[in-house]
PDB file of N, CA and C in Angstrom:
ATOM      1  N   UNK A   1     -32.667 -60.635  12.088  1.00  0.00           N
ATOM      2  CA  UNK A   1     -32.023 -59.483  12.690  1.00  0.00           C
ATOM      3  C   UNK A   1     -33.040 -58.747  13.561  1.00  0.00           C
ATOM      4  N   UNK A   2     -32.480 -58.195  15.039  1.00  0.00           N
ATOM      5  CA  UNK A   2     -33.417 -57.315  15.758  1.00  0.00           C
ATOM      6  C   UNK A   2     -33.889 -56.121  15.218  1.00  0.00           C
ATOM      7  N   UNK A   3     -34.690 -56.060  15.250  1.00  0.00           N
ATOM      8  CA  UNK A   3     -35.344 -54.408  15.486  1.00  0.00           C
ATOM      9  C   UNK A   3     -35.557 -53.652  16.424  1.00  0.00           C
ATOM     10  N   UNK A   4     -35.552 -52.456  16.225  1.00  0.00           N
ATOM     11  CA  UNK A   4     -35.857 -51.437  16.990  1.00  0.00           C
ATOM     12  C   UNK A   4     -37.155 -51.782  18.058  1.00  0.00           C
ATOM     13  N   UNK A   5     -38.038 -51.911  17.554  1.00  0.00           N
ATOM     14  CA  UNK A   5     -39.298 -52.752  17.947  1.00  0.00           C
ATOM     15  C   UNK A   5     -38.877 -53.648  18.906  1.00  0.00           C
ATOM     16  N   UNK A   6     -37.782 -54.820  18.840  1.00  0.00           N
ATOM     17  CA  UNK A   6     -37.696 -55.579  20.030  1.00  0.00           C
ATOM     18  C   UNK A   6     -36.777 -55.020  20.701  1.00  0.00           C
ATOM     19  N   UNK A   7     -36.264 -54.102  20.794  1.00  0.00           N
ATOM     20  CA  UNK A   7     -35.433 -53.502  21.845  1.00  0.00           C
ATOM     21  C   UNK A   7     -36.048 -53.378  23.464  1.00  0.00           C
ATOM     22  N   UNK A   8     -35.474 -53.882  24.228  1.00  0.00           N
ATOM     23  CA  UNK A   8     -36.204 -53.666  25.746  1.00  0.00           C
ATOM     24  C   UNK A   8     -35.150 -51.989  26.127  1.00  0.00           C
ATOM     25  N   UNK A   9     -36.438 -52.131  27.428  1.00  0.00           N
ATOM     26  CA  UNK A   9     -36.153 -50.458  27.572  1.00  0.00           C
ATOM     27  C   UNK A   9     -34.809 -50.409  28.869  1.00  0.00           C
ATOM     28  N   UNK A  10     -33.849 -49.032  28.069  1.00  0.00           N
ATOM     29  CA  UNK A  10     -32.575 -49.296  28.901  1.00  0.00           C
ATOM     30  C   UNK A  10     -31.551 -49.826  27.930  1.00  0.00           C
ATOM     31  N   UNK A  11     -31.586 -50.362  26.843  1.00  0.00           N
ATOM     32  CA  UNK A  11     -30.773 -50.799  26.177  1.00  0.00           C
ATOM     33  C   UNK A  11     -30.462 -50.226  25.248  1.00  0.00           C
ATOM     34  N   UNK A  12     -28.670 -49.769  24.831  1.00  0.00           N
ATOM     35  CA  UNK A  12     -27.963 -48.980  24.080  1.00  0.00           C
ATOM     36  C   UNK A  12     -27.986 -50.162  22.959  1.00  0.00           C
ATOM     37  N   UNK A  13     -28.064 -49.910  21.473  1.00  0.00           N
ATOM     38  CA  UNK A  13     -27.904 -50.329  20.208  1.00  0.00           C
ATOM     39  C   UNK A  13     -27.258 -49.684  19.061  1.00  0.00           C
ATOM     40  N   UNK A  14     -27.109 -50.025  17.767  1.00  0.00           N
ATOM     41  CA  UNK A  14     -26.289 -49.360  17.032  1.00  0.00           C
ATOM     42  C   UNK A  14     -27.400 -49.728  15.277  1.00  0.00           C
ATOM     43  N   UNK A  15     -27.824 -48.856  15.032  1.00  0.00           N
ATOM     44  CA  UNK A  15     -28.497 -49.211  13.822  1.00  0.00           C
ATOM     45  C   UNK A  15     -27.613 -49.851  12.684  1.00  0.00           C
ATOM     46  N   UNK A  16     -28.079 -50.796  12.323  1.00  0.00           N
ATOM     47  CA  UNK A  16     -27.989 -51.532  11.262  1.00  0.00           C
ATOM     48  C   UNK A  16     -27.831 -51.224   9.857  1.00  0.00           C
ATOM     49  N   UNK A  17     -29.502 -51.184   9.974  1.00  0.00           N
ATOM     50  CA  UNK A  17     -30.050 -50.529   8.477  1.00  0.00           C
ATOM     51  C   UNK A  17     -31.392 -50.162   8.589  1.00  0.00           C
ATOM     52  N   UNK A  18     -31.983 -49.348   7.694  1.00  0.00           N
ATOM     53  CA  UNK A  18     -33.075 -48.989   7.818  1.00  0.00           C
ATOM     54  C   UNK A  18     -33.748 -49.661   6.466  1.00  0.00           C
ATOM     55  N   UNK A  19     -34.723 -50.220   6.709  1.00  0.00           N
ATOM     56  CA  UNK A  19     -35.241 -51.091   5.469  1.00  0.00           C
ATOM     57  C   UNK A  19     -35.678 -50.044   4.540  1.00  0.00           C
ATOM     58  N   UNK A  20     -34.841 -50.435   3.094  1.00  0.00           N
ATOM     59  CA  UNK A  20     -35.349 -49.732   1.662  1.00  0.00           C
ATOM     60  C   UNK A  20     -36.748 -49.784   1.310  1.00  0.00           C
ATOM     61  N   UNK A  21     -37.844 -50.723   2.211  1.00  0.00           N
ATOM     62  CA  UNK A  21     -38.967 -50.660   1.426  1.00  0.00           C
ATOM     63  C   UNK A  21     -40.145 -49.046   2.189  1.00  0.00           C
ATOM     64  N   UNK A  22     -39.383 -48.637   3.200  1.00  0.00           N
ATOM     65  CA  UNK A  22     -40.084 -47.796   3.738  1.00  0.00           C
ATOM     66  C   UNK A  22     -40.392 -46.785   2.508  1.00  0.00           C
ATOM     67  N   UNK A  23     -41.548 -45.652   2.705  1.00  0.00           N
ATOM     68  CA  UNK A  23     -41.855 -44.430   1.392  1.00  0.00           C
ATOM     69  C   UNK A  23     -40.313 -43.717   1.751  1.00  0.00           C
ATOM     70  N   UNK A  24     -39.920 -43.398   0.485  1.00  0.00           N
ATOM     71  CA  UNK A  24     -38.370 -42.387   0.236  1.00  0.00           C
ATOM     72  C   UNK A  24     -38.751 -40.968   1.679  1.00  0.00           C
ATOM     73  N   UNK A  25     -40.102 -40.674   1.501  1.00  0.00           N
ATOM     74  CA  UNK A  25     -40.085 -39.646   2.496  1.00  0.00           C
ATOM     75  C   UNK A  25     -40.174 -40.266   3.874  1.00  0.00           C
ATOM     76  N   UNK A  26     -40.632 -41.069   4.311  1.00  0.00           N
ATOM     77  CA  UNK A  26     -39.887 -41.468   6.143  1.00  0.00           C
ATOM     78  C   UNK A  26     -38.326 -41.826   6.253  1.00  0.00           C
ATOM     79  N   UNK A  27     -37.967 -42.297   4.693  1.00  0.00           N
ATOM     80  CA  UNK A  27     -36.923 -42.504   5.158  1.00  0.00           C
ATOM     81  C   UNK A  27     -35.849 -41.396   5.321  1.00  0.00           C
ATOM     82  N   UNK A  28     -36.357 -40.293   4.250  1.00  0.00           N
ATOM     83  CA  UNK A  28     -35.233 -39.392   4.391  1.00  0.00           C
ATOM     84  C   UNK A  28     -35.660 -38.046   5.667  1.00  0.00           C
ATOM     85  N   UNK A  29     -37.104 -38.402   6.429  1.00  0.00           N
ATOM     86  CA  UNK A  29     -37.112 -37.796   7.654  1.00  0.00           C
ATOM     87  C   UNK A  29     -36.225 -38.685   8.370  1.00  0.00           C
ATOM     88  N   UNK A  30     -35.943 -39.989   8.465  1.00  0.00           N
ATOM     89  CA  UNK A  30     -35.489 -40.519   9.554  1.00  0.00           C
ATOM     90  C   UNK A  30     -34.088 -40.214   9.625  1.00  0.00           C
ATOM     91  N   UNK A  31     -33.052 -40.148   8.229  1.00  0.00           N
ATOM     92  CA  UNK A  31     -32.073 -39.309   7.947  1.00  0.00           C
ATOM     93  C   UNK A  31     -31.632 -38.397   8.516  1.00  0.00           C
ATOM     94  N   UNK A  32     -32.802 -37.153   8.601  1.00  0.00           N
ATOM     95  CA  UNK A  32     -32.953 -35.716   8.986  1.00  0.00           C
ATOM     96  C   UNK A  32     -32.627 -35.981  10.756  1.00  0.00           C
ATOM     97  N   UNK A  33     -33.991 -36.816  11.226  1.00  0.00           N
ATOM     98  CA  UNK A  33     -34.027 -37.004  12.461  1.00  0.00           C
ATOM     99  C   UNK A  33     -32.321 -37.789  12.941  1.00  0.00           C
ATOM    100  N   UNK A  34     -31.464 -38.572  12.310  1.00  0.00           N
ATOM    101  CA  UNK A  34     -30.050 -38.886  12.913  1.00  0.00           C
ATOM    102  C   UNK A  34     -30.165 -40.366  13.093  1.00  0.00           C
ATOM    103  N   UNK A  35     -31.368 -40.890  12.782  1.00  0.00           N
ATOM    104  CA  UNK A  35     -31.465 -42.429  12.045  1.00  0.00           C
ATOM    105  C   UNK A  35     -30.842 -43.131  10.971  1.00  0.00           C
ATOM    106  N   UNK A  36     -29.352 -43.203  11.137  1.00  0.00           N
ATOM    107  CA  UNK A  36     -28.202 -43.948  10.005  1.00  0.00           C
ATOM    108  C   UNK A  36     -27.358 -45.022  10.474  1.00  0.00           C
ATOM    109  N   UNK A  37     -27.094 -45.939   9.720  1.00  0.00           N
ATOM    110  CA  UNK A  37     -26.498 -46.737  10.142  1.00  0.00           C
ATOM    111  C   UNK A  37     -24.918 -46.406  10.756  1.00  0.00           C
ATOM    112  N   UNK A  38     -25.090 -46.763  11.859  1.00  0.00           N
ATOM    113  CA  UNK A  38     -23.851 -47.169  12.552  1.00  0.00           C
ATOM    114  C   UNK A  38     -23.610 -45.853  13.757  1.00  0.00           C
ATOM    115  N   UNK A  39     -25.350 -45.350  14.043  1.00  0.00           N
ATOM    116  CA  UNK A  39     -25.325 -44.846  14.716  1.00  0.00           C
ATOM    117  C   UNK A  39     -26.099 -45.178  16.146  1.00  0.00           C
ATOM    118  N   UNK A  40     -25.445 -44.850  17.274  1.00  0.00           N
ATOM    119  CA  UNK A  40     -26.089 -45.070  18.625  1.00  0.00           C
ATOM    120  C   UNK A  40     -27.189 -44.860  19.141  1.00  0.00           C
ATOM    121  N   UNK A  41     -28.095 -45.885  19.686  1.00  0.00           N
ATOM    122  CA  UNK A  41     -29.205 -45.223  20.057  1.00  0.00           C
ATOM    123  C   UNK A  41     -29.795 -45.862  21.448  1.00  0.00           C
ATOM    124  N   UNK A  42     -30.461 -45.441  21.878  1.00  0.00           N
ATOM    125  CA  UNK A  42     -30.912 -45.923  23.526  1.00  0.00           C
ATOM    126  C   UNK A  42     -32.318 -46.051  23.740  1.00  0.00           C
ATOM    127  N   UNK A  43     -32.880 -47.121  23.816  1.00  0.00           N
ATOM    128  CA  UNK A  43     -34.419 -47.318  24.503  1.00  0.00           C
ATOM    129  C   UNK A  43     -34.796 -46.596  26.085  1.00  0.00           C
ATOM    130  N   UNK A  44     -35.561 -45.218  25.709  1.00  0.00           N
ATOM    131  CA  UNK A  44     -35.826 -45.085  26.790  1.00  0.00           C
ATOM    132  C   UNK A  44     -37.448 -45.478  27.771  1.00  0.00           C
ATOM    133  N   UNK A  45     -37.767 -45.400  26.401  1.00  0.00           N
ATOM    134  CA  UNK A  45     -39.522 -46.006  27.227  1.00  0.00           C
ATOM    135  C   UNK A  45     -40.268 -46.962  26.202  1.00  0.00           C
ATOM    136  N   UNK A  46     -40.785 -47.540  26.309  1.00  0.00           N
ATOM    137  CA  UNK A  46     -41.893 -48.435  25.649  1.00  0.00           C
ATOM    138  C   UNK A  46     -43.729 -48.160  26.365  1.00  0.00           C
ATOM    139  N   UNK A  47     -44.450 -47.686  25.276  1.00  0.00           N
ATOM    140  CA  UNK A  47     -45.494 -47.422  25.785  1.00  0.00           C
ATOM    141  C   UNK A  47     -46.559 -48.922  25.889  1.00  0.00           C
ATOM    142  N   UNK A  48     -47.278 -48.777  26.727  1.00  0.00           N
ATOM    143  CA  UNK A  48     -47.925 -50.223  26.804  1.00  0.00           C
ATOM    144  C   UNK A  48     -48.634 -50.078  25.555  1.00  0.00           C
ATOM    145  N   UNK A  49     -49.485 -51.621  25.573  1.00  0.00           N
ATOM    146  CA  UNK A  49     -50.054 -51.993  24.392  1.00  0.00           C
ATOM    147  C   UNK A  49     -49.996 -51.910  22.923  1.00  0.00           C
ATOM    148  N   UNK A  50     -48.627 -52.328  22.918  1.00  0.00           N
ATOM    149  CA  UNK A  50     -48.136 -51.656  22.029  1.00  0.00           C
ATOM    150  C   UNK A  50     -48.582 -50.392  20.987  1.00  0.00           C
ATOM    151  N   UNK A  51     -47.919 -49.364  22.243  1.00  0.00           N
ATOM    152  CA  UNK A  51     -47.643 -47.946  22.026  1.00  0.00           C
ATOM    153  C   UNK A  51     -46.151 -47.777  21.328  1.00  0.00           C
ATOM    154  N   UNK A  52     -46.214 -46.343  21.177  1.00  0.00           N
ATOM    155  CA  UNK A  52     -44.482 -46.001  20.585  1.00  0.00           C
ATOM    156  C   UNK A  52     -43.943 -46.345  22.130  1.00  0.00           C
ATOM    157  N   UNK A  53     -42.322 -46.265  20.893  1.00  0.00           N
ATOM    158  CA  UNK A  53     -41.167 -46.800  21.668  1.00  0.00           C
ATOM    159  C   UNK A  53     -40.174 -45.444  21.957  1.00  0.00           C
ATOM    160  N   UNK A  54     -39.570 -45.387  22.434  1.00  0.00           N
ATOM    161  CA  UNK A  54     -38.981 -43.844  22.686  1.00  0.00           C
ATOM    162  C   UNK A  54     -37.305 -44.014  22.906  1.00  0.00           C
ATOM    163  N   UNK A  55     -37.047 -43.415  21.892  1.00  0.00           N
ATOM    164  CA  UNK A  55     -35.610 -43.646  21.495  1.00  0.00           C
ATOM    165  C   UNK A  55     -35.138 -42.070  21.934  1.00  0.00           C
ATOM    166  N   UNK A  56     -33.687 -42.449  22.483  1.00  0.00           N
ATOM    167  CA  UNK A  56     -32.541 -41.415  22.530  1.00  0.00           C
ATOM    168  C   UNK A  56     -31.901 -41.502  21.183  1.00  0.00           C
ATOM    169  N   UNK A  57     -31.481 -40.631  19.950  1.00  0.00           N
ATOM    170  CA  UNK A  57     -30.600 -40.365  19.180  1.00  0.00           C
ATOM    171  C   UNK A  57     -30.183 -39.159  19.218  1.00  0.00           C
ATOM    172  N   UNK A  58     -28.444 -39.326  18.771  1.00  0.00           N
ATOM    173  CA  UNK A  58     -27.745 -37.903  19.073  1.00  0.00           C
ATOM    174  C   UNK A  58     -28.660 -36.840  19.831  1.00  0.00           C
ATOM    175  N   UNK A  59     -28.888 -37.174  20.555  1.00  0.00           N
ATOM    176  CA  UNK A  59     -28.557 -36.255  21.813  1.00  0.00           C
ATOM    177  C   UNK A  59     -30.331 -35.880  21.801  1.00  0.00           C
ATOM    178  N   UNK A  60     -31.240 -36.336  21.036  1.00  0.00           N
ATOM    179  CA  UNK A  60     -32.466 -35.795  20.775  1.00  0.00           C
ATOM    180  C   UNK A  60     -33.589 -37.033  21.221  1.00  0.00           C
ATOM    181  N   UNK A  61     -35.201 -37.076  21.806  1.00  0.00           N
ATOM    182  CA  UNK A  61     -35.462 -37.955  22.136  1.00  0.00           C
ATOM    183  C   UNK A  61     -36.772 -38.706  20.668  1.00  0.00           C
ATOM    184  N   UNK A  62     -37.262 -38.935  20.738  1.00  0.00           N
ATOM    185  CA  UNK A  62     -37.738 -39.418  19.858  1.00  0.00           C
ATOM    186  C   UNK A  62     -38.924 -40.836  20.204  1.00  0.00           C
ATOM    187  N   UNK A  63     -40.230 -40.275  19.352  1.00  0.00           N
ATOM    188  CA  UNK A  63     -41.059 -41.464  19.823  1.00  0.00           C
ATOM    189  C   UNK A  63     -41.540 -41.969  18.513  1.00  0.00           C
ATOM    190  N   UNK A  64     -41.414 -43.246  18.298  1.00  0.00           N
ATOM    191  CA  UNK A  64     -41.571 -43.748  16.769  1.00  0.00           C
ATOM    192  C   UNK A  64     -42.665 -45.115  17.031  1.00  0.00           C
ATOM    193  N   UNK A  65     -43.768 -44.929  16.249  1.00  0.00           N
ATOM    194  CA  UNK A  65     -44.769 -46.212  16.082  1.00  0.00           C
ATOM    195  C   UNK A  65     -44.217 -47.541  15.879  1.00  0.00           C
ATOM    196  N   UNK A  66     -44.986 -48.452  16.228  1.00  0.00           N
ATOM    197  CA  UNK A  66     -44.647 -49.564  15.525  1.00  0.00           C
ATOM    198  C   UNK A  66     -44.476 -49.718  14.451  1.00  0.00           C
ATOM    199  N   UNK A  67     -44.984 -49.811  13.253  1.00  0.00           N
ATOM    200  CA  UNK A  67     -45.009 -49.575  11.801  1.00  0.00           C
ATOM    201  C   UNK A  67     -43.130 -49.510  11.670  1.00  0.00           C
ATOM    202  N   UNK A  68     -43.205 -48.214  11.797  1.00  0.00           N
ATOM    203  CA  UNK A  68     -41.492 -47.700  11.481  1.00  0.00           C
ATOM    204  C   UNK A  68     -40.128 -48.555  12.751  1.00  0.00           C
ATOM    205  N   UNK A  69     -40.988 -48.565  13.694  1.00  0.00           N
ATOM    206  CA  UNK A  69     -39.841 -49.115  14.656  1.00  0.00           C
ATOM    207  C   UNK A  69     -39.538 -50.759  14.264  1.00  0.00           C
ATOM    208  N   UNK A  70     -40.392 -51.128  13.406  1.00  0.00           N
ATOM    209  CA  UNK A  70     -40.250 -52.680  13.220  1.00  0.00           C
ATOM    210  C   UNK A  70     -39.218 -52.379  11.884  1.00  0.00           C
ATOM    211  N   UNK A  71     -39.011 -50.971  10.975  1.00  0.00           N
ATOM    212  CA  UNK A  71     -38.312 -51.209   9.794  1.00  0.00           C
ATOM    213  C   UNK A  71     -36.791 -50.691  10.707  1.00  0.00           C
ATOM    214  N   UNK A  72     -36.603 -50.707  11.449  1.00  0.00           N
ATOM    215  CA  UNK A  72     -35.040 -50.032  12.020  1.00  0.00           C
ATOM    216  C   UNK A  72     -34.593 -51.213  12.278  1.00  0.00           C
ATOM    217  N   UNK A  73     -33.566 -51.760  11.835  1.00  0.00           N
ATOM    218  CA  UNK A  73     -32.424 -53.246  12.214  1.00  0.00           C
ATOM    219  C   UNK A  73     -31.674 -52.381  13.211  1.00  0.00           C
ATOM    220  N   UNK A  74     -31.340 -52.993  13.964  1.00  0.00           N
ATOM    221  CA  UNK A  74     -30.136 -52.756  15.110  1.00  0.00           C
ATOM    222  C   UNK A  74     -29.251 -53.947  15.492  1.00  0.00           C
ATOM    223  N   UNK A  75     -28.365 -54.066  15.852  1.00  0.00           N
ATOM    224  CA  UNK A  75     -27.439 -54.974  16.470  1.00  0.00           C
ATOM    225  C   UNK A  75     -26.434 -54.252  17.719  1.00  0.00           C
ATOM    226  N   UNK A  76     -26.067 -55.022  18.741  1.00  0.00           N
ATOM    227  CA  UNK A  76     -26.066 -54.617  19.976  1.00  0.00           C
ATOM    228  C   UNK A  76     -24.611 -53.942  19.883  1.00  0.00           C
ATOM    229  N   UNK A  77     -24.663 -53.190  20.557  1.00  0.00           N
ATOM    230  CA  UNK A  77     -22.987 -52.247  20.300  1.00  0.00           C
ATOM    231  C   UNK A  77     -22.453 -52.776  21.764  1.00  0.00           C
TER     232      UNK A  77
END
C-alpha cells in the first residue's frame, strides 16, 4: 500500500490508515491535526533530499518528516 511518503506533488489522496505502531502520542496529534481515515488530502510540496513533504488537510497546511509520512497509507480518491 502507498504512503504518504510516495505521494508526488499535486496529487489529491484519501488516507487509508495510519499505522498502529506509531507512539499513542503522534498518533493522537495526527487525530488533532485532521489525519483520519477516509479523509482528503493534497501534496503540496516535497522538500529535496529527502526533506518534509507538505500536505493540505481540511483546509490547514502541514509539513510532516519522513519518519511519520512513511506511517500514513493512502489510496487514490
Amino acid at each position: 500500500m502507498k504512503t504518504l511518503w510516495d505521494m508526488p506533488r499535486g496529487q489529491t489522496a484519501e488516507i487509508a490508515a495510519i499505522t498502529q505502531t506509531l507512539p499513542q502520542q503522534i498518533q493522537q496529534r495526527l487525530f488533532e491535526m485532521g489525519f483520519e481515515p477516509g479523509r482528503a488530502l493534497t501534496c503540496v510540496q516535497r522538500g529535496p533530499f529527502s526533506g518534509p513533504v507538505v500536505v493540505t488537510v481540511a483546509d490547514c497546511v502541514y509539513s510532516l518528516e519522513q519518519a511519520i509520512a512513511r506511517e500514513i497509507h493512502i489510496r487514490s480518491s
